[in-house]
Protein backbone atom coordinates (compact mmCIF):
# COMPACT_ATOMS: atom_id res chain seq x y z
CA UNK A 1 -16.84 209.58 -73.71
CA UNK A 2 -14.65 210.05 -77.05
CA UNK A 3 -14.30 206.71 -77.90
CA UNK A 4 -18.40 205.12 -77.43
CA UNK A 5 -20.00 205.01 -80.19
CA UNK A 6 -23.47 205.52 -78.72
CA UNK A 7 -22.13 208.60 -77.18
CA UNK A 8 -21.10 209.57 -80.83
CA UNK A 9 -24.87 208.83 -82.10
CA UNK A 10 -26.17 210.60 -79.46
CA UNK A 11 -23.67 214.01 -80.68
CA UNK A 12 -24.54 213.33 -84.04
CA UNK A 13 -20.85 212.19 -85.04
CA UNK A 14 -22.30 208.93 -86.41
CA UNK A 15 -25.64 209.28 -88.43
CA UNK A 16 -28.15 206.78 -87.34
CA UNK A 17 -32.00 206.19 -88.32
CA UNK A 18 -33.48 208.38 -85.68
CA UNK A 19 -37.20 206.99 -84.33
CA UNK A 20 -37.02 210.42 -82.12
CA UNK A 21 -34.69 212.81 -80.19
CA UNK A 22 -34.72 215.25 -77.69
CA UNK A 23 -31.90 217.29 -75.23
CA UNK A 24 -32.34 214.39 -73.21
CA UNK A 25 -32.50 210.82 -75.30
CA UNK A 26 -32.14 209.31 -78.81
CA UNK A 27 -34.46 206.54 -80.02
CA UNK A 28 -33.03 204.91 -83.45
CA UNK A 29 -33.32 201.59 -85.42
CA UNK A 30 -30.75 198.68 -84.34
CA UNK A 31 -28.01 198.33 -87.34
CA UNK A 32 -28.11 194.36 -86.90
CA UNK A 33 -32.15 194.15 -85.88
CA UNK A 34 -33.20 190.85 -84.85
CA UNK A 35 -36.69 191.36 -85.29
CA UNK A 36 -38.78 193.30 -87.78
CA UNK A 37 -38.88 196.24 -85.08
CA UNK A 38 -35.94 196.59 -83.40
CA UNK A 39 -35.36 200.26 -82.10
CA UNK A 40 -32.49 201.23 -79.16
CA UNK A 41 -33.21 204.04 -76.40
CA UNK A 42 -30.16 205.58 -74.99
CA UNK A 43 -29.40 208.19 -72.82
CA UNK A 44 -27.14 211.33 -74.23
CA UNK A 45 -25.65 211.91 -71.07
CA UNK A 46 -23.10 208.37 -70.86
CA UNK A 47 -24.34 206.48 -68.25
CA UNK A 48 -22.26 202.71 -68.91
CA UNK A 49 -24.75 200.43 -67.78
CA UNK A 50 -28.33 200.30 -65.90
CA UNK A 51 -25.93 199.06 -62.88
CA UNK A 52 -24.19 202.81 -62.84
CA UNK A 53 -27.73 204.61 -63.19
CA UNK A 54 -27.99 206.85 -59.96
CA UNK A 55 -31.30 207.87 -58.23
CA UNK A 56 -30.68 211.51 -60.44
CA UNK A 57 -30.90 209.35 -63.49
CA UNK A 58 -34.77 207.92 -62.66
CA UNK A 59 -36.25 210.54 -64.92
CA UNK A 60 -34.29 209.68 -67.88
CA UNK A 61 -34.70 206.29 -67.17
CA UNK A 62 -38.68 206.57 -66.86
CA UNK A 63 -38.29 208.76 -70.20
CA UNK A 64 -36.40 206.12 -72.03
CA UNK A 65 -39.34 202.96 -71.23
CA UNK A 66 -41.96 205.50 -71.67
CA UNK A 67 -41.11 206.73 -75.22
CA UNK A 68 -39.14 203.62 -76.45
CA UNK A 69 -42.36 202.00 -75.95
CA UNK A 70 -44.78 204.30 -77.58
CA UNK A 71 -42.29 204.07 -80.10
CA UNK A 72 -42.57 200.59 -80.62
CA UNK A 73 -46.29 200.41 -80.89
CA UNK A 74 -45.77 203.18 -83.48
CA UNK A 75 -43.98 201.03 -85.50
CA UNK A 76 -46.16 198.11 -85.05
CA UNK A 77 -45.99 196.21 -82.26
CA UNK A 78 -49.63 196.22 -81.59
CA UNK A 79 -49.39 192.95 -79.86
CA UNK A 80 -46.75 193.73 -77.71
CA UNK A 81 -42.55 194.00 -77.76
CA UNK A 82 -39.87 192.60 -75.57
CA UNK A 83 -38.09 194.87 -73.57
CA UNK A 84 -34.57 194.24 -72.73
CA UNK A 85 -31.36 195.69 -70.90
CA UNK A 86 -28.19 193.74 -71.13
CA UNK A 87 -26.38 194.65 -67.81
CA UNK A 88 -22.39 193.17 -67.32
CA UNK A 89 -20.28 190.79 -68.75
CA UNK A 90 -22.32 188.31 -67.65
CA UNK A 91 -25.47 190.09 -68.83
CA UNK A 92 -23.97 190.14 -72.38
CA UNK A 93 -23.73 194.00 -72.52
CA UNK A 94 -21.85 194.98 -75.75
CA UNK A 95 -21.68 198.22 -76.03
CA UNK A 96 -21.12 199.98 -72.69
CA UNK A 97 -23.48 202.99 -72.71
CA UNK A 98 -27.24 202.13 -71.07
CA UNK A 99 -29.25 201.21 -73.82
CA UNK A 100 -32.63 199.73 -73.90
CA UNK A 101 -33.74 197.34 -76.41
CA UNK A 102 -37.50 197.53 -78.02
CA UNK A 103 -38.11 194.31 -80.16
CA UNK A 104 -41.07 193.02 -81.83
CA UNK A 105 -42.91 191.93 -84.91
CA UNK A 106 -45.75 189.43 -85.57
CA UNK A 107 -45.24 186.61 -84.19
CA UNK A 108 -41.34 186.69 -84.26
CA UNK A 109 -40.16 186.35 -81.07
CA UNK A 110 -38.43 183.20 -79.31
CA UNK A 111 -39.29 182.41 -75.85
CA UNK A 112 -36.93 184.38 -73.70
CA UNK A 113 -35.00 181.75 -71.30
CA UNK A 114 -35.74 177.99 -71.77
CA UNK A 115 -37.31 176.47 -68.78
């Protein structure tokens, strides 16, 4: 899509700090991290949200946890990362091309939902 920008990172219109590409993905480093490790895994091909994915889209999918998360213990989360996909409106998705969110850092991270 012309006007997303992760579609534009992905084409290489917009330079981004690049953890790893390939024909199929891009791995780079969130431009607002909220956490000391903070990378995003998107798909190149536009897919707008995990709730759009189709069955033809599983391999991607299992390439984007898979790598994102070698990624992240790469860059130090030896302890363990979250892992999160904003879905929706309602889901808080801001930009609307999948991407999967690897966060982490000693110690760093909030509980996820208050009980």
């Amino acid at each position: 899509m012309s006007d997303c920008i992760f579609c534009k990172i992905a084409s290489g219109d917009i330079p981004a700090k690049k953890a790893f590409e390939d024909d199929d993905m891009v791995v780079f480093h969130d431009i607002n991290p909220v956490a000391p490790v903070h990378l995003l895994a998107i798909p190149k091909r536009h897919i707008a949200s995990l709730a759009d994915a189709r069955p033809e889209d599983a391999l991607v999918m299992g390439k984007l946890l898979q790598t994102g998360a070698r990624l992240a213990v790469e860059h130090g989360c030896t302890d363990g990362f979250r892992t999160l996909v904003n879905t929706g409106r309602v889901g808080r998705q801001e930009v609307y091309h999948l991407h999967i969110h690897f966060v982490g850092g000693p110690d760093v991270l909030p509980p996820m939902l208050k009980r």
